[in-house]
Each structure stands twice: as structure tokens, then as C-alpha cells.
C-alpha atoms as a PDB file:
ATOM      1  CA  UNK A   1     -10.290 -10.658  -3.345  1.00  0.00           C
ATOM      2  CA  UNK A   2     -10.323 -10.280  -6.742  1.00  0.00           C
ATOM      3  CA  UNK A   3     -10.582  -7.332  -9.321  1.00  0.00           C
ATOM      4  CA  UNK A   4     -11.462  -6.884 -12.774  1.00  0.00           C
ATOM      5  CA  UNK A   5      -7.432  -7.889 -13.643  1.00  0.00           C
ATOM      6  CA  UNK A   6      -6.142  -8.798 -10.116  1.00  0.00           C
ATOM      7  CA  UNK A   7      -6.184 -11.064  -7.097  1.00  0.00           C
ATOM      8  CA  UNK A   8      -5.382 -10.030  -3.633  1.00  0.00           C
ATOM      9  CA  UNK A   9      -4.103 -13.330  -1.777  1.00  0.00           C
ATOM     10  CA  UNK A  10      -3.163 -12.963   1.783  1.00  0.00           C
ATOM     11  CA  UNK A  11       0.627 -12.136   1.699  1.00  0.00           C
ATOM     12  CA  UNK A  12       2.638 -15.132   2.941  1.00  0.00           C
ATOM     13  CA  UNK A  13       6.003 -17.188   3.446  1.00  0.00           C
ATOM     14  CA  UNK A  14       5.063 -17.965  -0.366  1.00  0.00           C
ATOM     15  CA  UNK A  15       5.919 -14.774  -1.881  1.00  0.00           C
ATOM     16  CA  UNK A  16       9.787 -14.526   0.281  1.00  0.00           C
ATOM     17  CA  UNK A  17      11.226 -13.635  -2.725  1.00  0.00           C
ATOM     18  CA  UNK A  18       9.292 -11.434  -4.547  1.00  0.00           C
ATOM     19  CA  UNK A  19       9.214  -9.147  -1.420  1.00  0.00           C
ATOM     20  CA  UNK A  20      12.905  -9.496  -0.938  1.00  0.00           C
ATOM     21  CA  UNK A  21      13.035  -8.303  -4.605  1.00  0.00           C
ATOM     22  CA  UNK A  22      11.591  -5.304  -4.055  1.00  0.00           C
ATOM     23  CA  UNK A  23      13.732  -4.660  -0.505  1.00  0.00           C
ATOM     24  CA  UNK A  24      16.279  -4.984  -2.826  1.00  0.00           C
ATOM     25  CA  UNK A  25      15.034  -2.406  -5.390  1.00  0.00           C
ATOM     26  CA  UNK A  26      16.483   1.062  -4.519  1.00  0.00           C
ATOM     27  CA  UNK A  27      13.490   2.661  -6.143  1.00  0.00           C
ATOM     28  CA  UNK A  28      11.024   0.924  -4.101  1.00  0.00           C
ATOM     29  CA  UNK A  29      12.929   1.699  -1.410  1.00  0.00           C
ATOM     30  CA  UNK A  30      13.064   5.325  -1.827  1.00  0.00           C
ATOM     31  CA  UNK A  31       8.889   5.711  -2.893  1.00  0.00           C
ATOM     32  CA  UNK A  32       8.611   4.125   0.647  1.00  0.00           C
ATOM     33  CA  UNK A  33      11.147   5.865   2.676  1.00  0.00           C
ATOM     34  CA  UNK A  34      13.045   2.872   3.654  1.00  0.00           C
ATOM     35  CA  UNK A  35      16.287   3.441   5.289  1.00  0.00           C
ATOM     36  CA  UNK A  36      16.280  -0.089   6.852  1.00  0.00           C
ATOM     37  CA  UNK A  37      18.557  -3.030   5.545  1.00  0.00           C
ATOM     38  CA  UNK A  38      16.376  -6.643   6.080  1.00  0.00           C
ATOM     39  CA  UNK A  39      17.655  -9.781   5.961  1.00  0.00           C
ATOM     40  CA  UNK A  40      15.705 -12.855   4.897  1.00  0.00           C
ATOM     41  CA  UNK A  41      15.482 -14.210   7.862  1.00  0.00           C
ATOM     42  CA  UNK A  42      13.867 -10.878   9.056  1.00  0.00           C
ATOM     43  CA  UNK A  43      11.419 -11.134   6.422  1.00  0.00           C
ATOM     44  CA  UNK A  44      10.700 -14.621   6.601  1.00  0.00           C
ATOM     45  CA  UNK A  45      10.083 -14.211  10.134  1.00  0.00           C
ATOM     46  CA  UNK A  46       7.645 -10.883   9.084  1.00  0.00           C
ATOM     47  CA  UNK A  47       5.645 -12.874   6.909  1.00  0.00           C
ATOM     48  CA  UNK A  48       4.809 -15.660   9.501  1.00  0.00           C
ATOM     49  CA  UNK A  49       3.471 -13.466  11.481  1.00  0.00           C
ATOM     50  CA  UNK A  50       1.826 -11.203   9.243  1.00  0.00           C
ATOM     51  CA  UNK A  51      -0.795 -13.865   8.231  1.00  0.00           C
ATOM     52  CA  UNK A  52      -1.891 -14.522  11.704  1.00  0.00           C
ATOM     53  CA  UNK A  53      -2.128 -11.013  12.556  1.00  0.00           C
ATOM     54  CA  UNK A  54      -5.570  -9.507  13.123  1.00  0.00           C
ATOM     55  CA  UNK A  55      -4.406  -5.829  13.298  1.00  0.00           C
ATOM     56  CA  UNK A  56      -3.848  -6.036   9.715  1.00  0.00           C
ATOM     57  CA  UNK A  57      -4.490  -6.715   6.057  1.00  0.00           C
ATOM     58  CA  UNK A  58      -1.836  -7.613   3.879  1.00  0.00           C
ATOM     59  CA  UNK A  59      -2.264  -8.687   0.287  1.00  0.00           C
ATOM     60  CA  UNK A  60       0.142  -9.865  -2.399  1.00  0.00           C
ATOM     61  CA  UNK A  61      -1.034  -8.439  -5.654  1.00  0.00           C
ATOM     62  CA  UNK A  62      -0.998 -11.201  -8.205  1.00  0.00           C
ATOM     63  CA  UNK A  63      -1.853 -10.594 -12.344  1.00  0.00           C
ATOM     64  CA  UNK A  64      -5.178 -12.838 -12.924  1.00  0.00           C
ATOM     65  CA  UNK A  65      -3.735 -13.165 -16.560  1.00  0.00           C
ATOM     66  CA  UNK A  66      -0.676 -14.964 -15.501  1.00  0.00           C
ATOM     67  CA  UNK A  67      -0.182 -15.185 -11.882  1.00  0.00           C
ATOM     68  CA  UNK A  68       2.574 -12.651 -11.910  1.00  0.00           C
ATOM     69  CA  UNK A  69       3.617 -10.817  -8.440  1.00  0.00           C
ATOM     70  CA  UNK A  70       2.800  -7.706  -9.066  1.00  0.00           C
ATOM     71  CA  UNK A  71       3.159  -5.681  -5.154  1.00  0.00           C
ATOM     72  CA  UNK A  72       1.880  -6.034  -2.238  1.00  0.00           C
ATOM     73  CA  UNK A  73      -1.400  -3.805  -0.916  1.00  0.00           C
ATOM     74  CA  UNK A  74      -1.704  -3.138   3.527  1.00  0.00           C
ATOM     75  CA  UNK A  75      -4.170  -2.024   5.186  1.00  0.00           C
ATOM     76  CA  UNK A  76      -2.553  -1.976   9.001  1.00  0.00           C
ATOM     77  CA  UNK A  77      -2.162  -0.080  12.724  1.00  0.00           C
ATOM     78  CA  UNK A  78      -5.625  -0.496  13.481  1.00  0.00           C
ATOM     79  CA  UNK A  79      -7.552   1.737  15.748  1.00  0.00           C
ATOM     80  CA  UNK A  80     -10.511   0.041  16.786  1.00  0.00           C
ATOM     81  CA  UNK A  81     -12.026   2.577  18.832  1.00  0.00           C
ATOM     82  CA  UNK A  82     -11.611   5.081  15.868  1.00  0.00           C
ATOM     83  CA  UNK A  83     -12.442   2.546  13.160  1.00  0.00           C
ATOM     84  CA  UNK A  84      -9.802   3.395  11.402  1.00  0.00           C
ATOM     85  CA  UNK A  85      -6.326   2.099   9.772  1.00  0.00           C
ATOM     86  CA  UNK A  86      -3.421   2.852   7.690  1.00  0.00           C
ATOM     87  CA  UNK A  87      -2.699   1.954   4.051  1.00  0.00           C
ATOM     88  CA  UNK A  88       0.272   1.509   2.009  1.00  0.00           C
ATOM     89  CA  UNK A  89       0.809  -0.141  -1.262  1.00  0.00           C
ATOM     90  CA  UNK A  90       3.952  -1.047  -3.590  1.00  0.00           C
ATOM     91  CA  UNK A  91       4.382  -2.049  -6.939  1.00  0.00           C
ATOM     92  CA  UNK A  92       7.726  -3.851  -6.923  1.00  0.00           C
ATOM     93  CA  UNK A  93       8.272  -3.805 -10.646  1.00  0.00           C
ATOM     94  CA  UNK A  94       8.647   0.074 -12.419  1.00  0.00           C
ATOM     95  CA  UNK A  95       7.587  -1.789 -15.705  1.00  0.00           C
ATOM     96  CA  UNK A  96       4.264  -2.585 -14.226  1.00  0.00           C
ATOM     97  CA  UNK A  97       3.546   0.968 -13.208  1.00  0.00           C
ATOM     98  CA  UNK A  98       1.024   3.327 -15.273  1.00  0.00           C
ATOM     99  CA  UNK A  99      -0.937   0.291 -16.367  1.00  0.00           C
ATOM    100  CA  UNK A 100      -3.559   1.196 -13.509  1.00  0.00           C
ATOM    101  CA  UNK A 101      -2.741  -2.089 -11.012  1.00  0.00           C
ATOM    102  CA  UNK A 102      -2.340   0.398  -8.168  1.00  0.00           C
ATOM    103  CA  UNK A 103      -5.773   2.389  -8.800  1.00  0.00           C
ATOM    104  CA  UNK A 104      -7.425  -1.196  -8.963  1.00  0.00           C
ATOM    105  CA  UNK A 105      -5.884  -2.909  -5.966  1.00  0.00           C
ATOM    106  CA  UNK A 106      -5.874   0.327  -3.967  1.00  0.00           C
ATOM    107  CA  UNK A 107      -9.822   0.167  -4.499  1.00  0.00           C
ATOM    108  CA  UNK A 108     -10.204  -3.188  -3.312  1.00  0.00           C
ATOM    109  CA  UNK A 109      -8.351  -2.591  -0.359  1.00  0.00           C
ATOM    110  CA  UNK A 110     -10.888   0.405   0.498  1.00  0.00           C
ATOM    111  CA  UNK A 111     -13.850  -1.325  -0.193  1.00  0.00           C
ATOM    112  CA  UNK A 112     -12.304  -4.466   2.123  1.00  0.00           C
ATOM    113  CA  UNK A 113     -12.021  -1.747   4.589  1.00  0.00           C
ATOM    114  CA  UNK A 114     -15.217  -0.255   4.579  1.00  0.00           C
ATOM    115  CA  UNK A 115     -16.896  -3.153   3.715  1.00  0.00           C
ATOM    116  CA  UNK A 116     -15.755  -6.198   5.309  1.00  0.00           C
ATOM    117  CA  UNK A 117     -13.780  -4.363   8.298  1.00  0.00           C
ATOM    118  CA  UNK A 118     -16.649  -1.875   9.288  1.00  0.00           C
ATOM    119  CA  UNK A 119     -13.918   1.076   9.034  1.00  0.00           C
ATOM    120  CA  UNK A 120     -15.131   4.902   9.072  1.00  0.00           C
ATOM    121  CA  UNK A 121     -11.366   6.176   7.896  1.00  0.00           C
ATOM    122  CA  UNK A 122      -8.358   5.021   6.338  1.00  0.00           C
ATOM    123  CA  UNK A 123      -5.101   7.265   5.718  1.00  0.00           C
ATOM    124  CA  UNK A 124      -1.960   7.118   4.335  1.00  0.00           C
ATOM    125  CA  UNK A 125       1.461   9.397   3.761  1.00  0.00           C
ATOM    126  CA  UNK A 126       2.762   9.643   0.312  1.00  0.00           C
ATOM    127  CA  UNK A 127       6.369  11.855  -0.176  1.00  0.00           C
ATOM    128  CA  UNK A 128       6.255  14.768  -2.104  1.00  0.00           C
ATOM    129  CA  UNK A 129       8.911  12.912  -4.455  1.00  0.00           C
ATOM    130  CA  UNK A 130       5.853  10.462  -5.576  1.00  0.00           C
ATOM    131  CA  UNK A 131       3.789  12.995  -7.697  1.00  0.00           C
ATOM    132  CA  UNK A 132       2.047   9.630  -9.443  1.00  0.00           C
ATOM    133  CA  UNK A 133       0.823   7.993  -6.061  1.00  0.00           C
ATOM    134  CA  UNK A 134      -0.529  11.095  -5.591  1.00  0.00           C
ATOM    135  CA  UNK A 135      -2.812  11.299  -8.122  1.00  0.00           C
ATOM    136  CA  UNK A 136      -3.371   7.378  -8.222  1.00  0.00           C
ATOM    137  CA  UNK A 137      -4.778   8.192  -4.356  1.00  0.00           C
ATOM    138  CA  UNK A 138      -6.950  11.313  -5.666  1.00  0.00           C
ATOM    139  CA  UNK A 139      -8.314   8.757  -8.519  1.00  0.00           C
ATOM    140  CA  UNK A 140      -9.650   6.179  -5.533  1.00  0.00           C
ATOM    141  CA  UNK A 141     -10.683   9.455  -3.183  1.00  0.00           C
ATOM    142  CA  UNK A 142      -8.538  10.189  -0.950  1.00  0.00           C
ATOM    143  CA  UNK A 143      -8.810  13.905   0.080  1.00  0.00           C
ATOM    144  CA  UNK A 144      -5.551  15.754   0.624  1.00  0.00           C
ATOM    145  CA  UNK A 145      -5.320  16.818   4.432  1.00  0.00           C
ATOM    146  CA  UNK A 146      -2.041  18.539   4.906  1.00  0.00           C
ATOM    147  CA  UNK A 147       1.626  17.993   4.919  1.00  0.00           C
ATOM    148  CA  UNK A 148       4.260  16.589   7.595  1.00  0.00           C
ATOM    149  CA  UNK A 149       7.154  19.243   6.678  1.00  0.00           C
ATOM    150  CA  UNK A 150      10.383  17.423   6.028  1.00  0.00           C
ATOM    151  CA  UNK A 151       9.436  14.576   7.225  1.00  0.00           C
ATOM    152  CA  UNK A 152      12.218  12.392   5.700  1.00  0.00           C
ATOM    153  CA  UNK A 153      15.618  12.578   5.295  1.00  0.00           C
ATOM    154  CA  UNK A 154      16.446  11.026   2.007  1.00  0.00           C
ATOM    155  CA  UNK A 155      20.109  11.133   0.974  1.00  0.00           C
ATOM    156  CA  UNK A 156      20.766  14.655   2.155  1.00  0.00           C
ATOM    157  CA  UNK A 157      17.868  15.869   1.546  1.00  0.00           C
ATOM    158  CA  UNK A 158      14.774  16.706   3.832  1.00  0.00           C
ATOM    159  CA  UNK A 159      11.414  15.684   1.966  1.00  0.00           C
ATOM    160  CA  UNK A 160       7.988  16.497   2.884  1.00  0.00           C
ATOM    161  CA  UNK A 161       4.977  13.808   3.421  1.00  0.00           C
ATOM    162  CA  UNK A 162       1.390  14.727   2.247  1.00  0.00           C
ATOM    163  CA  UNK A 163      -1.087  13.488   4.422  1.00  0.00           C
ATOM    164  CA  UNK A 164      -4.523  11.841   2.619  1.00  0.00           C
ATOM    165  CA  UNK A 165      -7.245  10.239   3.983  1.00  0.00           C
ATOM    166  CA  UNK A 166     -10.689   8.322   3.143  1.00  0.00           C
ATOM    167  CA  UNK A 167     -13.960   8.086   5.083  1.00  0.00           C
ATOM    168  CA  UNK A 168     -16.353   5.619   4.581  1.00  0.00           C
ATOM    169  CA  UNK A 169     -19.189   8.835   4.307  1.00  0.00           C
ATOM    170  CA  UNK A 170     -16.810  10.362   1.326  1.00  0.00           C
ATOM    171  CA  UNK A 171     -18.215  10.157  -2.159  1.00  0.00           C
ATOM    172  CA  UNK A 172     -16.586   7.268  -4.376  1.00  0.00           C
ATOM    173  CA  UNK A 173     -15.790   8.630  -7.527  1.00  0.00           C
ATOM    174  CA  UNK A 174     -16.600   6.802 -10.831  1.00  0.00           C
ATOM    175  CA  UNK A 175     -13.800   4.068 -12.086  1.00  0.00           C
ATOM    176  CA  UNK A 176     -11.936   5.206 -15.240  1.00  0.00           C
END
């Protein structure tokens, strides 16, 4: 897929190290909730299988300028008698952040959805730490549905999950 700055690739063994990069990145790892440690041969492993799967969508998000890695973009658990899946996205580099990559790949990866995949509703959890994917999720139209009360335990702390979600019937608001 490609955007007006970006190409979605299917994620693969190729891009071992840039996703091992951001496993290694302790902000990354907090956005996402990650408590797990993965070795490469985990991950390797992961992204074998990933590209055969056909539960699941999983893109590497590549600059069209330069070919940099910029994140990867999911769409996955899906629930084919509900036409519906999850989605998740990461950046792996905070320097890339606020230059509207997530807003353009998280678009693609709705339109995919609904589109190519015939879904009716895709959903996500962001943590209440994460004010920015927030908004970036508002910005591509997901609708705000409630909260999962302390939902993660984050060193120490309990931290609650909103709950958004898409539907294929839901208005699209205007890029910008």
C-alpha cells in the first residue's frame, strides 16, 4: 500500500532489526505495555510466521522519500463472524513522531480493512499515558467507547486503557 509519503510492505524476516530496535526501546515499550523480554530468535521466528498468517495484517512502515523504517502498522485477532479485528501501530523512532506518519499509515490500514478485508469494525486500546495516540486515533475516527480501569501495571503503577473503535458505517472525517 502506499500513501501520499509512505509504503506499507508486508512486515518480514527483512526488517529483524528494525523491530528488535524498537523491543529494545524502553519508550516503545512502555506506549505498548510490553512487559515481555524477546529474543531474536523469538522474533525471527514471529516474523516467519507472521507473513503467512491470514488472521492478520502486518505492515512495516517505510518513508517513500528514502526507504527509512519508520514502525510497523497491524491489523490482527480476526473475528470473522463479527467482521471485525484489532489494530495497533508503533513508531519505533520518537524523532519521527508529530510529523503525521501515524495519522497516514493508521488510515491506510482502515481503509485496507474496510476495503480490501470487507470489515464492519476495527478497535484498539490506547493507555491513558499516550494522550497523542489518542488524538492521532480521533483524527482517523475512531470514537471513544469507554475505559478498561487499571488495566496495566506499569512500574508500580496501575494505568487505565481507553477503549476506541471504527465501523465501516462511521463518517470519515476530512484529511488535514
Amino acid at each position: 500500500m502506499t500513501t501520499a509519503r509512505l509504503r506499507l510492505v508486508p512486515l518480514n524476516i527483512e526488517h529483524l532489526e528494525h523491530v528488535m530496535d524498537g523491543l529494545r526501546h524502553e519508550v516503545f515499550m512502555r506506549l505498548t505495555g510490553t512487559h515481555g523480554k524477546f529474543t531474536r530468535d523469538d522474533v525471527a521466528r514471529f516474523l516467519g510466521r507472521v507473513v503467512e498468517s491470514d488472521d492478520r495484517a502486518d505492515w512495516a512502515i517505510l518513508r517513500t522519500s528514502d526507504g527509512t523504517y519508520l514502525g510497523e502498522v497491524v491489523l490482527n485477532a480476526l473475528d470473522q463472524n463479527n467482521s471485525s479485528m484489532s489494530f495497533r501501530i508503533a513508531l519505533n523512532d520518537p524523532a519521527q513522531v508529530g510529523q503525521g506518519y501515524g495519522i497516514e499509515a493508521t488510515r491506510a490500514a482502515v481503509q485496507y480493512g474496510f476495503g480490501m478485508v470487507g470489515l464492519h469494525r476495527i478497535s484498539l486500546g490506547v493507555y491513558a499515558f499516550n494522550p497523542r495516540a489518542r488524538h492521532v486515533y480521533e483524527k482517523c475516527g475512531f470514537v471513544h467507547e469507554g475505559i478498561e480501569r487499571d488495566a496495566l501495571y506499569w512500574q508500580g503503577e496501575w494505568v487505565d486503557q481507553h477503549r476506541m473503535s471504527i465501523l465501516s458505517t462511521d463518517p470519515r472525517p476530512q484529511e488535514g
